[in-house]
PDB file of N, CA and C in Angstrom:
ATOM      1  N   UNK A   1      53.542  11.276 -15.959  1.00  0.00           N
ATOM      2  CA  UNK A   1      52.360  10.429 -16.036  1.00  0.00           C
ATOM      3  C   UNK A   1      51.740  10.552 -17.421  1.00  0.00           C
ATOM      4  N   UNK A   2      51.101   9.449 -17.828  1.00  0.00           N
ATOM      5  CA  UNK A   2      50.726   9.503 -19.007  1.00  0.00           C
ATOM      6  C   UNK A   2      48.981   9.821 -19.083  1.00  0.00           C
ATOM      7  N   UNK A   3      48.585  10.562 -20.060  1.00  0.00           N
ATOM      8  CA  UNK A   3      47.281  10.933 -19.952  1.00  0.00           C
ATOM      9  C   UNK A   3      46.236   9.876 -19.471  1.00  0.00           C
ATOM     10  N   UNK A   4      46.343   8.521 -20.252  1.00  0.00           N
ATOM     11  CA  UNK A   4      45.532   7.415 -19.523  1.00  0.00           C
ATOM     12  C   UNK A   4      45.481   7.392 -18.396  1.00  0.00           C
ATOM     13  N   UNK A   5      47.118   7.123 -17.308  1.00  0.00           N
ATOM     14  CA  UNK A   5      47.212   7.062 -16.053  1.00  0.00           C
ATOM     15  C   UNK A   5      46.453   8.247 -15.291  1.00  0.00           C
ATOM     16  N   UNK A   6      46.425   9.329 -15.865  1.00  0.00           N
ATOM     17  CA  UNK A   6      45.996  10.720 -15.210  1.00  0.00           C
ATOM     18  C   UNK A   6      44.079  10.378 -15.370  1.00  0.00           C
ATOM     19  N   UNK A   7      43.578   9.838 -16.453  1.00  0.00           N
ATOM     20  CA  UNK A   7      42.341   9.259 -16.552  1.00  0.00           C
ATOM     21  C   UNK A   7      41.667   8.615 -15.936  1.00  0.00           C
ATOM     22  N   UNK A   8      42.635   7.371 -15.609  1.00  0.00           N
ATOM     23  CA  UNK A   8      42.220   5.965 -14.755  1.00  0.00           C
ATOM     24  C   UNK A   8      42.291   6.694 -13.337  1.00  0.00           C
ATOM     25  N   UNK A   9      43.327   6.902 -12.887  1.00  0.00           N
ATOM     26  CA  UNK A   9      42.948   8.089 -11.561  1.00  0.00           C
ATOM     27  C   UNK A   9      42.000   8.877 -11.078  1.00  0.00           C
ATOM     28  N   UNK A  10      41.827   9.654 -12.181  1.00  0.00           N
ATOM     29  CA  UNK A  10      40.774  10.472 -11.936  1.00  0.00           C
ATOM     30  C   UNK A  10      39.070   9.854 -11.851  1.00  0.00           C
ATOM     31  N   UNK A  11      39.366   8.957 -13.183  1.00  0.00           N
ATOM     32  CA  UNK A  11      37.956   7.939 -12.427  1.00  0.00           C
ATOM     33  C   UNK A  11      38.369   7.194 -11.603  1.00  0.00           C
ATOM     34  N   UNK A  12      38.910   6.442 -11.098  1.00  0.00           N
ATOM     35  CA  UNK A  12      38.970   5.968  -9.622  1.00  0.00           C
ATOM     36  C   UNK A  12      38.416   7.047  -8.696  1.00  0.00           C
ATOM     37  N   UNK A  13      38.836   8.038  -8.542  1.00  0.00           N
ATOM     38  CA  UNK A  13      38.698   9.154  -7.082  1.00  0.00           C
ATOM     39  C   UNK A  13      36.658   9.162  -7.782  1.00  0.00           C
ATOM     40  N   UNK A  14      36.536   9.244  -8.720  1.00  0.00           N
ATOM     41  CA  UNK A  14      35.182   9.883  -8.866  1.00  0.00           C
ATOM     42  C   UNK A  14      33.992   8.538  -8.659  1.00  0.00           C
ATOM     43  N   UNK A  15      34.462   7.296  -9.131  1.00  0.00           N
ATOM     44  CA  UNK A  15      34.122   6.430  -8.486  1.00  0.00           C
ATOM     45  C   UNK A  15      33.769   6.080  -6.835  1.00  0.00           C
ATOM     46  N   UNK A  16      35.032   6.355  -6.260  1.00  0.00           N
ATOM     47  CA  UNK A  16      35.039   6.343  -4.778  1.00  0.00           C
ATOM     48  C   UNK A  16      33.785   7.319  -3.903  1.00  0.00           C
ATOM     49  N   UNK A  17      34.088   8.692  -4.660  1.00  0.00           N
ATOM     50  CA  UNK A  17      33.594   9.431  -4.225  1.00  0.00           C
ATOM     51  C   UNK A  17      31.754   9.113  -4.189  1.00  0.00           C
ATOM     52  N   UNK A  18      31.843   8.739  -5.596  1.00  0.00           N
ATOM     53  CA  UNK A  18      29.830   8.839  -5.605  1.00  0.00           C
ATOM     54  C   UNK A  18      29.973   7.474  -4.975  1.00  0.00           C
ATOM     55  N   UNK A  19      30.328   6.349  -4.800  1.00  0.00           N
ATOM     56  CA  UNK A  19      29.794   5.016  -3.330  1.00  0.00           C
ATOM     57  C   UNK A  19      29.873   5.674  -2.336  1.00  0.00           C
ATOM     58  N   UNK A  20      30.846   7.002  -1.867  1.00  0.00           N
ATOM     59  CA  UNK A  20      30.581   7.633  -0.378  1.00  0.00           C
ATOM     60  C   UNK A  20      29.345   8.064  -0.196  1.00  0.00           C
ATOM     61  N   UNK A  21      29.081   8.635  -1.354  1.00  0.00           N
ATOM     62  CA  UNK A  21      28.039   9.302  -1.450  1.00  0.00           C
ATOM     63  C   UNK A  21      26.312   8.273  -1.553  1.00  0.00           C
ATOM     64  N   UNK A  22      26.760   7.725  -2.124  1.00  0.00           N
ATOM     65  CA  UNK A  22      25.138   6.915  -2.330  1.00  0.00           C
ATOM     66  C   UNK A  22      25.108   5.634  -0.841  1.00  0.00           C
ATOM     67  N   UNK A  23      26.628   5.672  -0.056  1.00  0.00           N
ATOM     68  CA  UNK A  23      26.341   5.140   0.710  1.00  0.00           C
ATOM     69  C   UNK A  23      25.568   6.158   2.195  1.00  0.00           C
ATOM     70  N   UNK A  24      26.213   6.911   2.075  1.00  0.00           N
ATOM     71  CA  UNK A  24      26.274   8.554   3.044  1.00  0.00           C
ATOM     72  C   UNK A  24      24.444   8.546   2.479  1.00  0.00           C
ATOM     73  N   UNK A  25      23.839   8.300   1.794  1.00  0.00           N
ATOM     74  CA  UNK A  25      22.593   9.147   1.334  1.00  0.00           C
ATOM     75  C   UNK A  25      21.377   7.731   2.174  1.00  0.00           C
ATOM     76  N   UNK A  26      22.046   6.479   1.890  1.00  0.00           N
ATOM     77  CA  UNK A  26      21.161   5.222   2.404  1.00  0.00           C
ATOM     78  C   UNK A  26      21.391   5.252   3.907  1.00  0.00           C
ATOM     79  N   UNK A  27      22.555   5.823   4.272  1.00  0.00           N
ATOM     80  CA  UNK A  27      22.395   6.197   5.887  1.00  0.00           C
ATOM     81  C   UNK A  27      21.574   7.027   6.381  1.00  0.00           C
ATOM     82  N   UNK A  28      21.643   8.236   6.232  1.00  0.00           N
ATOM     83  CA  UNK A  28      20.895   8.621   6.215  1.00  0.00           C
ATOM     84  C   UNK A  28      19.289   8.712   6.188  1.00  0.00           C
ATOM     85  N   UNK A  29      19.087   8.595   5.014  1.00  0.00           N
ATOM     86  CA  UNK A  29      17.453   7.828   5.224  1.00  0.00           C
ATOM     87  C   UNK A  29      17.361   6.594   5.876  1.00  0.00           C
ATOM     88  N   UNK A  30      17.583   5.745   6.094  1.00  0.00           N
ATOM     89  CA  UNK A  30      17.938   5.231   7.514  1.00  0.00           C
ATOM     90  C   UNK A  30      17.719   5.712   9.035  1.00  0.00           C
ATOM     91  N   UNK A  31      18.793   6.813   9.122  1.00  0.00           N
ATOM     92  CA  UNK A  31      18.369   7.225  10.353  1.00  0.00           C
ATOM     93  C   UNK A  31      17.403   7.946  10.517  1.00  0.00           C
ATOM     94  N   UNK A  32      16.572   8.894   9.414  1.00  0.00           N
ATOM     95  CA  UNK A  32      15.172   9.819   9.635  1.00  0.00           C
ATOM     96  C   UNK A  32      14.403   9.037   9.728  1.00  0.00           C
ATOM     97  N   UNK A  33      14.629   7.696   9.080  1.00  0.00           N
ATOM     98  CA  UNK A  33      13.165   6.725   9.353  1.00  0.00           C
ATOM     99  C   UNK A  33      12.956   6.223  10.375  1.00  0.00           C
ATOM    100  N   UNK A  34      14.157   5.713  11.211  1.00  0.00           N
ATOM    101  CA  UNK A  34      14.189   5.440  12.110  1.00  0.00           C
ATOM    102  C   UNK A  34      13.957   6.269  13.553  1.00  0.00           C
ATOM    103  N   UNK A  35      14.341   7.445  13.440  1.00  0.00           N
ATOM    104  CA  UNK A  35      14.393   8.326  14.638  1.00  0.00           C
ATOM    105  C   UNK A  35      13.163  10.020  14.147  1.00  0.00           C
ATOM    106  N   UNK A  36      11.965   9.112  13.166  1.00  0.00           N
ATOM    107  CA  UNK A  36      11.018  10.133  12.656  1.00  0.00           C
ATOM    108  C   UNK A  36       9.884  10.516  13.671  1.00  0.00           C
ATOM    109  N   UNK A  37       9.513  11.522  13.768  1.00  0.00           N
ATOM    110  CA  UNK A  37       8.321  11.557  14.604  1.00  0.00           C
ATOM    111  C   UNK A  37       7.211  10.751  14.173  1.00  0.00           C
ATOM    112  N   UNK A  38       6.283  10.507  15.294  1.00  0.00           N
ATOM    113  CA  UNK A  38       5.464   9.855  15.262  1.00  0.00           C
ATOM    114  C   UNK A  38       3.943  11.183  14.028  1.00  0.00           C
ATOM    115  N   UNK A  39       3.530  10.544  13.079  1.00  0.00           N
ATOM    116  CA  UNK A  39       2.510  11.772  12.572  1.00  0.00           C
ATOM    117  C   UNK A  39       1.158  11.222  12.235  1.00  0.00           C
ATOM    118  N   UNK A  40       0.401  11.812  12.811  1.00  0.00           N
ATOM    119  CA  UNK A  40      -0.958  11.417  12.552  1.00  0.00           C
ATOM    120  C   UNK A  40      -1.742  12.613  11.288  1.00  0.00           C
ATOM    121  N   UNK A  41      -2.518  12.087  10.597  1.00  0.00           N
ATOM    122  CA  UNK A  41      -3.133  12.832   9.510  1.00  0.00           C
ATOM    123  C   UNK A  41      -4.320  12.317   8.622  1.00  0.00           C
ATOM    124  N   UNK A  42      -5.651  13.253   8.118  1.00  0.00           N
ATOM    125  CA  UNK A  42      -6.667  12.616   7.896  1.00  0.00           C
ATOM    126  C   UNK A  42      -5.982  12.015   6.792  1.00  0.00           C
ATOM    127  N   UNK A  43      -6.623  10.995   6.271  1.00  0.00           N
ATOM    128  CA  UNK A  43      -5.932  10.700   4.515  1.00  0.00           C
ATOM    129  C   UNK A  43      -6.857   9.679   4.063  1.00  0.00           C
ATOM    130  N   UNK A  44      -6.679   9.367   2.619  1.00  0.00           N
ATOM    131  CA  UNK A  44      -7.816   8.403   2.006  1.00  0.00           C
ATOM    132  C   UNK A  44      -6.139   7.492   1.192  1.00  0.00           C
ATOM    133  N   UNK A  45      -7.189   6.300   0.602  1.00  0.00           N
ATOM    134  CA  UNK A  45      -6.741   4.840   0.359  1.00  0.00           C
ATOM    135  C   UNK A  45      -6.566   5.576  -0.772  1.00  0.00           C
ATOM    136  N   UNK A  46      -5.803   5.726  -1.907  1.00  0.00           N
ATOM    137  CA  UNK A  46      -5.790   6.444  -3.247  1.00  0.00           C
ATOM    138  C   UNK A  46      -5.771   4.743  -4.335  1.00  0.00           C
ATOM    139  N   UNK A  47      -4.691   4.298  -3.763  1.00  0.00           N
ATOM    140  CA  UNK A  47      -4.266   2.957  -4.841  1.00  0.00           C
ATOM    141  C   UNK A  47      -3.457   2.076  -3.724  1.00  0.00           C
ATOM    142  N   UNK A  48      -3.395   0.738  -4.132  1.00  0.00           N
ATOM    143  CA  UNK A  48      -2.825  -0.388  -3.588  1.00  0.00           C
ATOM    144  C   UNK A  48      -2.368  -1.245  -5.324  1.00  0.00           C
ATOM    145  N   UNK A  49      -1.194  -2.011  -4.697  1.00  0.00           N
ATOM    146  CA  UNK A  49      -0.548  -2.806  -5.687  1.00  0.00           C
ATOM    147  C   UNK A  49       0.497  -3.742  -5.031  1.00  0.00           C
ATOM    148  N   UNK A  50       0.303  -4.590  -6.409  1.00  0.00           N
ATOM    149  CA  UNK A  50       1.231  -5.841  -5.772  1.00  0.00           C
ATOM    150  C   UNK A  50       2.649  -5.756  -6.982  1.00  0.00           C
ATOM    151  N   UNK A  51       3.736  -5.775  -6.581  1.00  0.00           N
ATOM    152  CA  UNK A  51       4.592  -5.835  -7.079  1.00  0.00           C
ATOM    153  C   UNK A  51       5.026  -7.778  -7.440  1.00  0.00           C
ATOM    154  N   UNK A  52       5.849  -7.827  -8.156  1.00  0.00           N
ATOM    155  CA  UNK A  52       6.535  -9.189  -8.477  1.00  0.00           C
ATOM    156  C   UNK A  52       7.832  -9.139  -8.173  1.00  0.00           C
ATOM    157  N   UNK A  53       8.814  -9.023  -7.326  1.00  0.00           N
ATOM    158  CA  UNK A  53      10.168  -8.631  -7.932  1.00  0.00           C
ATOM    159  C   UNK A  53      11.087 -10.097  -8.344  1.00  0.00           C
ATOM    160  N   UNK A  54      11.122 -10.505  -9.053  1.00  0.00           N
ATOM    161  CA  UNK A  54      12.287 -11.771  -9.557  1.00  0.00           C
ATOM    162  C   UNK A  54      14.069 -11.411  -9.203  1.00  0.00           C
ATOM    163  N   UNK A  55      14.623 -12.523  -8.209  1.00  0.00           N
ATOM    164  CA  UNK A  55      16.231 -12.558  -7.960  1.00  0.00           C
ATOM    165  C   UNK A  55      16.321 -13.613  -7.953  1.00  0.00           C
ATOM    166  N   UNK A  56      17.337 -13.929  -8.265  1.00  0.00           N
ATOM    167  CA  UNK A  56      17.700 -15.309  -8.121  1.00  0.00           C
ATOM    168  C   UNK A  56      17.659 -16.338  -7.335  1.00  0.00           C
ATOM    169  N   UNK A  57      16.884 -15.943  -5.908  1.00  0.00           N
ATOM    170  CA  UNK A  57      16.500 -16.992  -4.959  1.00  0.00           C
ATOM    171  C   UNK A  57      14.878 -16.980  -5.055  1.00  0.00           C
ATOM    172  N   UNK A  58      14.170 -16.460  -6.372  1.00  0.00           N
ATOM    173  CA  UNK A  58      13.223 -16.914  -6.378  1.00  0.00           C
ATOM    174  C   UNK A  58      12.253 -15.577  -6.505  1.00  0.00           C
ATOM    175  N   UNK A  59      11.312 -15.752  -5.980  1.00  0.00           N
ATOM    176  CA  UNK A  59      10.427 -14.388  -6.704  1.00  0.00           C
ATOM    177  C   UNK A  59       9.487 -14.032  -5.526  1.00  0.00           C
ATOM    178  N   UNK A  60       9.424 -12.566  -5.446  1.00  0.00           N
ATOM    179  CA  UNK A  60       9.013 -12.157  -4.158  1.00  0.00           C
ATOM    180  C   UNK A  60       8.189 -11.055  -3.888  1.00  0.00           C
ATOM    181  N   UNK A  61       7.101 -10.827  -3.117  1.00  0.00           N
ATOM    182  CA  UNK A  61       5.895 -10.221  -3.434  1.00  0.00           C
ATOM    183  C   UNK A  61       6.242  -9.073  -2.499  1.00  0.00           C
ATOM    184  N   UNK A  62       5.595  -7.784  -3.063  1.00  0.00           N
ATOM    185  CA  UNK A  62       6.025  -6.556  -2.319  1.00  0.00           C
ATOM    186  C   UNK A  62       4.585  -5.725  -2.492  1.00  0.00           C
ATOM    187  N   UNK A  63       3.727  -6.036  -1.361  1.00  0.00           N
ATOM    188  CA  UNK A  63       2.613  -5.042  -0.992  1.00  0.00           C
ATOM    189  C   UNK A  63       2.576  -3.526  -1.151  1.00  0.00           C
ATOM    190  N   UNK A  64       2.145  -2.966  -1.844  1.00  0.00           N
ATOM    191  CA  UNK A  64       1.971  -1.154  -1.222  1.00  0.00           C
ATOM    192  C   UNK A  64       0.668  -0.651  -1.490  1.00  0.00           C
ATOM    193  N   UNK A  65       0.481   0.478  -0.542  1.00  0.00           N
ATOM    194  CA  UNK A  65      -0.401   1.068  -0.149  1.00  0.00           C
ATOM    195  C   UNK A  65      -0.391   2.176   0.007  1.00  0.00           C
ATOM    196  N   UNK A  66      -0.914   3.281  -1.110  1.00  0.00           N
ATOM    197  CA  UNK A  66      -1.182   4.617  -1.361  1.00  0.00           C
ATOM    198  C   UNK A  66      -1.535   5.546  -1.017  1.00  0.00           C
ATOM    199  N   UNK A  67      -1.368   6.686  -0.062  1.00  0.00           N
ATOM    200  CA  UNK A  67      -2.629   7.110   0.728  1.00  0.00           C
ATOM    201  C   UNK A  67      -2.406   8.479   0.168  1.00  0.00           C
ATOM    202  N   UNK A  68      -3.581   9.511   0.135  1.00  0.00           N
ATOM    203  CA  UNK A  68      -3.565  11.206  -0.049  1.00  0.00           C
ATOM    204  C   UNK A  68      -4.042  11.813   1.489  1.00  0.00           C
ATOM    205  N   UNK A  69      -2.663  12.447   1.677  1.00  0.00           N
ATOM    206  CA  UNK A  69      -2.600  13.122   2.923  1.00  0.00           C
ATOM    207  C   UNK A  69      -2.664  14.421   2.617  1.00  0.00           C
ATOM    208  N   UNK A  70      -3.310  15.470   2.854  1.00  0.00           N
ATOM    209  CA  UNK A  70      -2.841  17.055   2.640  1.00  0.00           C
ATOM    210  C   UNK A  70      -2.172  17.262   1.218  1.00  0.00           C
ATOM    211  N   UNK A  71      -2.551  16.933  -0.140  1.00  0.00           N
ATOM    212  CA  UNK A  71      -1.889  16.643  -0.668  1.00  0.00           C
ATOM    213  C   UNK A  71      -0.885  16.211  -1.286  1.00  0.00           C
ATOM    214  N   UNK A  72      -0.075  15.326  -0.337  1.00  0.00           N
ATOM    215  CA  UNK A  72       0.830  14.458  -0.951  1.00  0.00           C
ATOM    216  C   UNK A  72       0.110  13.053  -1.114  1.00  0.00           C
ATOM    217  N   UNK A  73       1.173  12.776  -1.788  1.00  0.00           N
ATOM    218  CA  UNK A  73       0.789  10.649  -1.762  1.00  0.00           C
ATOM    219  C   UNK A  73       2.100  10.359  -0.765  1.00  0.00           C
ATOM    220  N   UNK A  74       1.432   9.293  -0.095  1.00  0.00           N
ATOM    221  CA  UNK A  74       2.352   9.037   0.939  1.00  0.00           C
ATOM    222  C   UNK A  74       2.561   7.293   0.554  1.00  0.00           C
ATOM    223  N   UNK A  75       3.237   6.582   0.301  1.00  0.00           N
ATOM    224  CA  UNK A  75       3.593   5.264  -0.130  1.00  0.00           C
ATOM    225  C   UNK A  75       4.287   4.057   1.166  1.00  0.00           C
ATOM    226  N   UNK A  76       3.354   3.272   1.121  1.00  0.00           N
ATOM    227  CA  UNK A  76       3.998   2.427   2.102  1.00  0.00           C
ATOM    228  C   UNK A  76       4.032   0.744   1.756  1.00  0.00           C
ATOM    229  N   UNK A  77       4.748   0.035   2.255  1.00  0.00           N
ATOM    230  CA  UNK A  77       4.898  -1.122   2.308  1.00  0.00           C
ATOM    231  C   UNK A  77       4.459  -1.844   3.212  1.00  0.00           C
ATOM    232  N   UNK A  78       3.801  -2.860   3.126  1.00  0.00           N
ATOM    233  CA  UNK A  78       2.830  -3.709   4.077  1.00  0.00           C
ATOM    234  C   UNK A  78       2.522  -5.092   3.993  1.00  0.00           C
ATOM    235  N   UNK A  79       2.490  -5.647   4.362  1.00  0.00           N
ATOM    236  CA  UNK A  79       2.374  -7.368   4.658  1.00  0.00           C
ATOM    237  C   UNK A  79       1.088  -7.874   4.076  1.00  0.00           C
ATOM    238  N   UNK A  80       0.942  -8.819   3.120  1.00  0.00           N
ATOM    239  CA  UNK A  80       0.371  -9.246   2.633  1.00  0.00           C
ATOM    240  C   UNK A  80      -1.159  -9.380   3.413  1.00  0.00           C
ATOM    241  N   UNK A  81      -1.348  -9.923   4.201  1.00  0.00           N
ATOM    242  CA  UNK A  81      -2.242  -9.721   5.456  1.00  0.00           C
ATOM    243  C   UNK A  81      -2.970  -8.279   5.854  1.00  0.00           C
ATOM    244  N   UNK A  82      -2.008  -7.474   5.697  1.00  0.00           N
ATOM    245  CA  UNK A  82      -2.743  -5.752   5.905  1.00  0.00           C
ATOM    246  C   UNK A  82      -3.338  -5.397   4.508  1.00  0.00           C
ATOM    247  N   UNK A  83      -2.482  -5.952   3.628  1.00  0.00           N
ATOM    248  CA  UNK A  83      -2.826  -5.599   2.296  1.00  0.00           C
ATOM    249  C   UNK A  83      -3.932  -5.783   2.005  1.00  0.00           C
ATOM    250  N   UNK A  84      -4.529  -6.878   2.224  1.00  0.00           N
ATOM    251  CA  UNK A  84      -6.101  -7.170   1.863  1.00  0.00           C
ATOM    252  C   UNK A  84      -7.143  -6.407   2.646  1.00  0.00           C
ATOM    253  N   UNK A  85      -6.620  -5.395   3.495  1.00  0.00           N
ATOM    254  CA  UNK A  85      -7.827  -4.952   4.756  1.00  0.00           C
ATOM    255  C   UNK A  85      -7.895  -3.729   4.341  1.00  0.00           C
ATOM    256  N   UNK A  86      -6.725  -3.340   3.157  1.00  0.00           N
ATOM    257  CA  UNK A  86      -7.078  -1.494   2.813  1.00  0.00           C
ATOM    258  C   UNK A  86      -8.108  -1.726   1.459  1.00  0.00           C
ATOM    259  N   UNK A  87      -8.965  -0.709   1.929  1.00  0.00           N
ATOM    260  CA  UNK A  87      -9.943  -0.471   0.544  1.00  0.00           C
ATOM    261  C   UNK A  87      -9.610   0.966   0.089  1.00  0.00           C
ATOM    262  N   UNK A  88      -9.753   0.966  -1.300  1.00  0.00           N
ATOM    263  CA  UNK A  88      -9.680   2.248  -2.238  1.00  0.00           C
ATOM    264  C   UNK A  88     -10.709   2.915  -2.079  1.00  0.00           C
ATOM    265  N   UNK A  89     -10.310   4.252  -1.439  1.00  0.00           N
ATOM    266  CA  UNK A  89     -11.527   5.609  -1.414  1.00  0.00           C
ATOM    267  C   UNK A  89     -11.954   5.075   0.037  1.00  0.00           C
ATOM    268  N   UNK A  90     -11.041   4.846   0.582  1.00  0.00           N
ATOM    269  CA  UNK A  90     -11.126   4.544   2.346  1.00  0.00           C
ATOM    270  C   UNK A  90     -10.711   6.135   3.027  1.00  0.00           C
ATOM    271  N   UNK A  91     -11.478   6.225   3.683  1.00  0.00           N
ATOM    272  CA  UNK A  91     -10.985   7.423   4.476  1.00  0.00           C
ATOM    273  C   UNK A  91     -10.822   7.223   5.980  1.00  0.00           C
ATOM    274  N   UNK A  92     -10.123   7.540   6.779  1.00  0.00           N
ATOM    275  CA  UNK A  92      -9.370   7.874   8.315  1.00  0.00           C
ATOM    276  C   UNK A  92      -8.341   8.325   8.196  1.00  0.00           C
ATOM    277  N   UNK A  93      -8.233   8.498   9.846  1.00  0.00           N
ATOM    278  CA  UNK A  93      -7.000   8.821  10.301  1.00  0.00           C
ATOM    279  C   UNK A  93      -5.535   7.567  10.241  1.00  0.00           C
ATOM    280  N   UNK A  94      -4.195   8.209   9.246  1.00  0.00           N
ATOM    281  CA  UNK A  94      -2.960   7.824   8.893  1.00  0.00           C
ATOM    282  C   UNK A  94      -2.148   8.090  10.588  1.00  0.00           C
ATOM    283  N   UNK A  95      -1.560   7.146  10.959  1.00  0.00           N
ATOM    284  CA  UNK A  95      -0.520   7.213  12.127  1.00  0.00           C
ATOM    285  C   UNK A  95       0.443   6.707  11.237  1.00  0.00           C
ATOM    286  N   UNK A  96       1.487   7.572  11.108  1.00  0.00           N
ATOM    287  CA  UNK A  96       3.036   6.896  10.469  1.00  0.00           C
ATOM    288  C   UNK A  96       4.264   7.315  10.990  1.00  0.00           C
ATOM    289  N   UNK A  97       5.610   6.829  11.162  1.00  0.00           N
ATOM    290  CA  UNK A  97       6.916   6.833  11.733  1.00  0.00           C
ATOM    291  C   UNK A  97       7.442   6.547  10.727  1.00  0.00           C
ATOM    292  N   UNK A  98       8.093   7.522   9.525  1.00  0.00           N
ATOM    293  CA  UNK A  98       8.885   7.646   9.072  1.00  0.00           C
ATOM    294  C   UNK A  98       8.370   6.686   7.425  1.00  0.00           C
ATOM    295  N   UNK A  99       8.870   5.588   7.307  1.00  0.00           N
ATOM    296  CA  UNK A  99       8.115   4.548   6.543  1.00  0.00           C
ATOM    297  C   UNK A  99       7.207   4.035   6.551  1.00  0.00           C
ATOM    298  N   UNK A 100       6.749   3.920   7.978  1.00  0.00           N
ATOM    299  CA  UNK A 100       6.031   2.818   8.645  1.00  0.00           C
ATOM    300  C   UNK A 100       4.536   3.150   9.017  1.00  0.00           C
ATOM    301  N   UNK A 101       3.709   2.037   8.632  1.00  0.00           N
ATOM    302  CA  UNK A 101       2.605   1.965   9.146  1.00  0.00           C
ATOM    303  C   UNK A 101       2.123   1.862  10.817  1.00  0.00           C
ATOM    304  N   UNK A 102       1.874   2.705  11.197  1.00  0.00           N
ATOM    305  CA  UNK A 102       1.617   2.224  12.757  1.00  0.00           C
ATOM    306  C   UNK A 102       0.047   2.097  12.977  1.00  0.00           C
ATOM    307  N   UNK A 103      -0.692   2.646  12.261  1.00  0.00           N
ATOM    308  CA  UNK A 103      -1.992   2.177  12.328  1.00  0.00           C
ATOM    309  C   UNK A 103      -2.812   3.312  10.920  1.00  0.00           C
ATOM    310  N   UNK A 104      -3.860   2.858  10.843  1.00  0.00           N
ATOM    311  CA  UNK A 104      -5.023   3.446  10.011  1.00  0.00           C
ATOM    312  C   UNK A 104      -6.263   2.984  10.658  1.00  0.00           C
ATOM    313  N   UNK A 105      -7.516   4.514  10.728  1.00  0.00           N
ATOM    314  CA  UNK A 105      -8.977   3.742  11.253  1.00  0.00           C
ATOM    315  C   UNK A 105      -9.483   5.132  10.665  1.00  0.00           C
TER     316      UNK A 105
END
């Protein structure tokens, strides 16, 4: 075999390997989000923002909503409609499943 051939091989396998991998990693988070406990926690509104994202079928708006729980920031995605009902330096109780908003009061 010639050193190229031994090259092109070897990136092929290393190729293969990291799509197992970055596919193996989106499963994953996948299934913790999906099968996460339910968690309730005091927390405040920290920041909200509107994203733009541009693809080629056009351009598309992506809500989020910031919250400080026990010191983390906890980041979520939300529907244009919820979006307008969080205020900054809001305080209650966070109910979340994994990604997901299940309620705030």
């Amino acid at each position: 075999m010639t050193s190229s051939a031994i090259f092109s091989t070897a990136f092929n396998c290393f190729a293969i390997v990291l799509f197992a991998v970055c596919w193996g990693a989106i499963i994953i988070k996948i299934i913790k989000s999906r099968y996460a406990q339910v968690k309730r926690v005091k927390a405040e509104v920290v920041d909200k923002y509107k994203n733009q994202i541009v693809t080629k079928h056009g351009i598309t708006e992506r809500y989020v909503v910031v919250f400080s729980a026990g010191g983390k920031r906890l980041a979520f995605d939300v529907s244009e409609f919820s979006f307008a009902g969080y205020r900054i330096k809001e305080k209650g109780t966070l109910e979340y499943k994994g990604n997901k908003i299940i309620d705030f009061k």
